[in-house]
C-alpha atoms as a PDB file:
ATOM      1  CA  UNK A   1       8.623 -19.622 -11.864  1.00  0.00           C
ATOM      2  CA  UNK A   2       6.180 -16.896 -12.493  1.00  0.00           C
ATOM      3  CA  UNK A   3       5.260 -15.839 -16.071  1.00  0.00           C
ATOM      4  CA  UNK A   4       3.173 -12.870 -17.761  1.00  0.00           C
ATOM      5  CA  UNK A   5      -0.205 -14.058 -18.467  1.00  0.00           C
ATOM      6  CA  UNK A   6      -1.476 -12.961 -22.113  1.00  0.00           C
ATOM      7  CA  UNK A   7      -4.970 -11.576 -21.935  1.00  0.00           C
ATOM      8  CA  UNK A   8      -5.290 -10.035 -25.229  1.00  0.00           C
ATOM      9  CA  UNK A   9      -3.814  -8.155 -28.114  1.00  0.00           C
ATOM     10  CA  UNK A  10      -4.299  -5.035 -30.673  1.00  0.00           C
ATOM     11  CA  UNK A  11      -4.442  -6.357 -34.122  1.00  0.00           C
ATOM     12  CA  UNK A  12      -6.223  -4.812 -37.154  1.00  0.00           C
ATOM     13  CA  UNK A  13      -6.715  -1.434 -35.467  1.00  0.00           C
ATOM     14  CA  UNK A  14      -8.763  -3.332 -32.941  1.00  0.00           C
ATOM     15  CA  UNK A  15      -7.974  -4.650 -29.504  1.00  0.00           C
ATOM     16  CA  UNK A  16      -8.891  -8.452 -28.400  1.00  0.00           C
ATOM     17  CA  UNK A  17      -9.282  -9.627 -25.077  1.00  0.00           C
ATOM     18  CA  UNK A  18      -9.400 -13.074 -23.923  1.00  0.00           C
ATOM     19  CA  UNK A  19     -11.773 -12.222 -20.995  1.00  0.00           C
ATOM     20  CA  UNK A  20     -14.378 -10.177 -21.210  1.00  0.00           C
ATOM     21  CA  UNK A  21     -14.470  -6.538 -20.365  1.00  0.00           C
ATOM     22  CA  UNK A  22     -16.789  -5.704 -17.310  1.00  0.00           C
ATOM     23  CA  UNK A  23     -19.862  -3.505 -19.223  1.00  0.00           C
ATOM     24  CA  UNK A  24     -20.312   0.350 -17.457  1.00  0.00           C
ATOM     25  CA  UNK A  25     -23.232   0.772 -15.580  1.00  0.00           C
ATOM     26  CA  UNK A  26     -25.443   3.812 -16.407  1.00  0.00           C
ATOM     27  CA  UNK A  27     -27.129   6.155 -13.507  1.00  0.00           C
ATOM     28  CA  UNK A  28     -30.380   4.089 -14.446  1.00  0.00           C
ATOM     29  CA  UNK A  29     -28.833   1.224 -13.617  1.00  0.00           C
ATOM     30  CA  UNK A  30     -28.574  -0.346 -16.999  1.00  0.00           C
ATOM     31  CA  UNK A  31     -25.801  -1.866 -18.181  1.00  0.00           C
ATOM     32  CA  UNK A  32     -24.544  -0.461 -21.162  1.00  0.00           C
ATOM     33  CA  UNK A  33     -21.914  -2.712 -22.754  1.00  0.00           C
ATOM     34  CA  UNK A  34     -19.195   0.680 -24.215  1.00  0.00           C
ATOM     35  CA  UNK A  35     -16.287  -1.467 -25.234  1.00  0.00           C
ATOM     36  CA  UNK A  36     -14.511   1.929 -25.840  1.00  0.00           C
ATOM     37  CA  UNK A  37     -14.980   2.412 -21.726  1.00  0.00           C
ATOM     38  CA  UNK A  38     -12.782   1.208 -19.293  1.00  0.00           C
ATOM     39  CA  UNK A  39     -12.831   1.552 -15.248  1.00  0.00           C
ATOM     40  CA  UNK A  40      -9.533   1.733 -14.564  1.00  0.00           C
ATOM     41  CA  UNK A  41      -7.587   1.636 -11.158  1.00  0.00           C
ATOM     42  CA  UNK A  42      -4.471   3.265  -9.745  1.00  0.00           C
ATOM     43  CA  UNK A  43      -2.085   3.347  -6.386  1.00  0.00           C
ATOM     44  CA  UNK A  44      -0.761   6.853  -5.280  1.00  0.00           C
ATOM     45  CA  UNK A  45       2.431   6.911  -6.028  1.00  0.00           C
ATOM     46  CA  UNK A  46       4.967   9.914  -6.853  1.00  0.00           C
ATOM     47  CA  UNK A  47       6.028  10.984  -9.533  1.00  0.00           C
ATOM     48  CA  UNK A  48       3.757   8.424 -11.574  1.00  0.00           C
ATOM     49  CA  UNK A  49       0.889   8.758 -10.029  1.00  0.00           C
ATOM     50  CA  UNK A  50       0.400  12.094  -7.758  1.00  0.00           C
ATOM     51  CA  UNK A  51      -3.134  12.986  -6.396  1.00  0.00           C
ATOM     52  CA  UNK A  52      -4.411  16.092  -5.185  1.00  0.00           C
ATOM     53  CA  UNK A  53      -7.939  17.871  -3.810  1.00  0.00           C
ATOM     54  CA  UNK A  54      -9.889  19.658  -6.483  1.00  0.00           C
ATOM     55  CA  UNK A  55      -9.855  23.081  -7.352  1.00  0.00           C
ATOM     56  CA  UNK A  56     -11.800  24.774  -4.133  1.00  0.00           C
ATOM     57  CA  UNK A  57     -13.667  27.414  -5.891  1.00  0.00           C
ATOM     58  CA  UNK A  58     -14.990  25.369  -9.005  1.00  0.00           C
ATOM     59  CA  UNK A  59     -14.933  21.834  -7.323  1.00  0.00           C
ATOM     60  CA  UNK A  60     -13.223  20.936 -10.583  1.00  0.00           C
ATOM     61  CA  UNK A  61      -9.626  19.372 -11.556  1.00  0.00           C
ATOM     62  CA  UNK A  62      -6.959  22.097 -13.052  1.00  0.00           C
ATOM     63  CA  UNK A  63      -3.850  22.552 -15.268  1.00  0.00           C
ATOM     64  CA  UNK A  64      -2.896  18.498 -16.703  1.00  0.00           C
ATOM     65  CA  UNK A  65      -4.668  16.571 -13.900  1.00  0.00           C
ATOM     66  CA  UNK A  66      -7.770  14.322 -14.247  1.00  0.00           C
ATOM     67  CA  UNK A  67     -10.733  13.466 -12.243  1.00  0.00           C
ATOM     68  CA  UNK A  68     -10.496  10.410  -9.944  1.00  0.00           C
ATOM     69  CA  UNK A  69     -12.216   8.853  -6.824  1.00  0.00           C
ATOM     70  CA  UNK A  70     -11.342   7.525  -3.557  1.00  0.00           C
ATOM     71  CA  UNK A  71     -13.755   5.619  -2.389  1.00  0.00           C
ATOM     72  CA  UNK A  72     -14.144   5.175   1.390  1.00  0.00           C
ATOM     73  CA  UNK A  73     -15.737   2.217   3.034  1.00  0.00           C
ATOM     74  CA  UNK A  74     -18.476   2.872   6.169  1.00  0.00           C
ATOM     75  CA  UNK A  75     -18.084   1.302   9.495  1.00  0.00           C
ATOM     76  CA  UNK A  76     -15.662  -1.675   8.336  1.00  0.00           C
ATOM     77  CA  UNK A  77     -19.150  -2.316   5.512  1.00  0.00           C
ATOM     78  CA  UNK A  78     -17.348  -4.288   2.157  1.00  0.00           C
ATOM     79  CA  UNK A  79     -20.519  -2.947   0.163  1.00  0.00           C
ATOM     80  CA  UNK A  80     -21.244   0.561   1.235  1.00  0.00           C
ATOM     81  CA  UNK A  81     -19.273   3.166   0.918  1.00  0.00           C
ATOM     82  CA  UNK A  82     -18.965   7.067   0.090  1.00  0.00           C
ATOM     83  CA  UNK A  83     -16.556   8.887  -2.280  1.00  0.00           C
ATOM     84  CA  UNK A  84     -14.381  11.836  -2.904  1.00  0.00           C
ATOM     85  CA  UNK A  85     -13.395  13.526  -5.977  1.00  0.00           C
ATOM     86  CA  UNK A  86     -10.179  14.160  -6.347  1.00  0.00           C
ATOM     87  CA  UNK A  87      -7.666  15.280  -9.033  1.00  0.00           C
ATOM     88  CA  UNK A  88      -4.900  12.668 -10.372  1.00  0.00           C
ATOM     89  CA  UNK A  89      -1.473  14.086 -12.508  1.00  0.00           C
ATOM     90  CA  UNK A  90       1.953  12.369 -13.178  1.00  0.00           C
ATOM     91  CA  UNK A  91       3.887  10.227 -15.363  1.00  0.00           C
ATOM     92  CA  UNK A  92       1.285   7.324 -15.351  1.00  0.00           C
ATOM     93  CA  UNK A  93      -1.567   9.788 -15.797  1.00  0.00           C
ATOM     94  CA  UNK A  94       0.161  11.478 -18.903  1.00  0.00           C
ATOM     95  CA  UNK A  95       0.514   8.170 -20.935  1.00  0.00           C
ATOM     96  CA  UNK A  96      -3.265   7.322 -19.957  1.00  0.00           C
ATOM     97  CA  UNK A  97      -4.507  10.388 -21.510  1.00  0.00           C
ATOM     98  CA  UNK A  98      -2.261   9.929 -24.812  1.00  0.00           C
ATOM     99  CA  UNK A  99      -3.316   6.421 -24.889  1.00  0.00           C
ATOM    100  CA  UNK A 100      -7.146   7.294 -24.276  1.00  0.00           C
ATOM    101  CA  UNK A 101      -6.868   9.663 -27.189  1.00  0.00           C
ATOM    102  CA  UNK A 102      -4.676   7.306 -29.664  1.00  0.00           C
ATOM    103  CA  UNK A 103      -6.685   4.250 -28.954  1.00  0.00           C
ATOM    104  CA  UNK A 104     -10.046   6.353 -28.538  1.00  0.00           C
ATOM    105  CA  UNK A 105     -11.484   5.014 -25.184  1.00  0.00           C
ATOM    106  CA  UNK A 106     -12.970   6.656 -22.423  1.00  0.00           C
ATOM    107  CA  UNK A 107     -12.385   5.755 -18.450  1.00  0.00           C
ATOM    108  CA  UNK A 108     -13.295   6.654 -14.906  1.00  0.00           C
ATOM    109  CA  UNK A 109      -9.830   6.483 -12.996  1.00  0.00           C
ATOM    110  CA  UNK A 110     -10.233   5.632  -9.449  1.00  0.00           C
ATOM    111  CA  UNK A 111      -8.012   4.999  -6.566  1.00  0.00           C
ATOM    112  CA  UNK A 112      -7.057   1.415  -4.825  1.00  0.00           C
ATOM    113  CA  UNK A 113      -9.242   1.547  -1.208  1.00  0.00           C
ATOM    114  CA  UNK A 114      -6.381   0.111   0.922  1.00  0.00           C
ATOM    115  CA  UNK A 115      -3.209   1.747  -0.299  1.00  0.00           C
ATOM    116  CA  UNK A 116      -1.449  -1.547  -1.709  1.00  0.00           C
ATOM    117  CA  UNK A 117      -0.693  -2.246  -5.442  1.00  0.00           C
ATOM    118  CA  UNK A 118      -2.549  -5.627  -5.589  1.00  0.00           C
ATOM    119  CA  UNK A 119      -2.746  -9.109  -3.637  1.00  0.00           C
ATOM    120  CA  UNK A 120      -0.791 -11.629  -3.920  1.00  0.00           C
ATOM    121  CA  UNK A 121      -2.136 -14.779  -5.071  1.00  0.00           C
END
């Protein structure tokens, strides 16, 4: 019988987590512990989640979508890698940005490398 796991809650204008949150690394490779910033990671899937490529002339997302990468592994490597920006909109996408704004955190989005929601354990 499988069962929701609890692993935190927002009391007190304040949200508790029962593991700890992984810090965001900085382009000097320092961590810098943001609380308020989350990596977050999403499947392609329509209409929740619905990416597209980036605006051609400005290299930048339009209209209600956000920026999000797809990372790309290199000759079967599981550490290196390149990535593309894309452009992420949809049902999902719209609660993330009202929550990000309500709850006042920031977040790179990025997309799953293999296509699958998740592995079972």
């Amino acid at each position: 019988d499988r069962e929701w796991e609890k692993v935190g809650k927002w009391e007190n204008k304040s949200l508790n987590m029962k593991y700890p949150v992984w810090p965001r690394i900085t382009a000097s490779a320092d961590t810098d512990p943001d609380d308020n910033h989350l990596s977050i990671v999403t499947l392609e899937e329509a209409p929740f989640v619905i990416v597209e490529n980036v605006d051609y002339l400005t290299g930048t997302c339009v209209r209600n979508t956000v920026p999000c990468r797809k990372y790309f592994r290199l000759n079967n490597s599981t550490t290196e890698g390149t990535s593309v920006k894309k452009c992420c909109k949809g049902f999902c996408i719209d609660i993330l940005k009202k929550l990000s704004k309500t709850v006042k955190f920031t977040y790179d989005l990025y997309l799953v490398t293999n296509g699958k929601h998740g592995k079972k354990i």
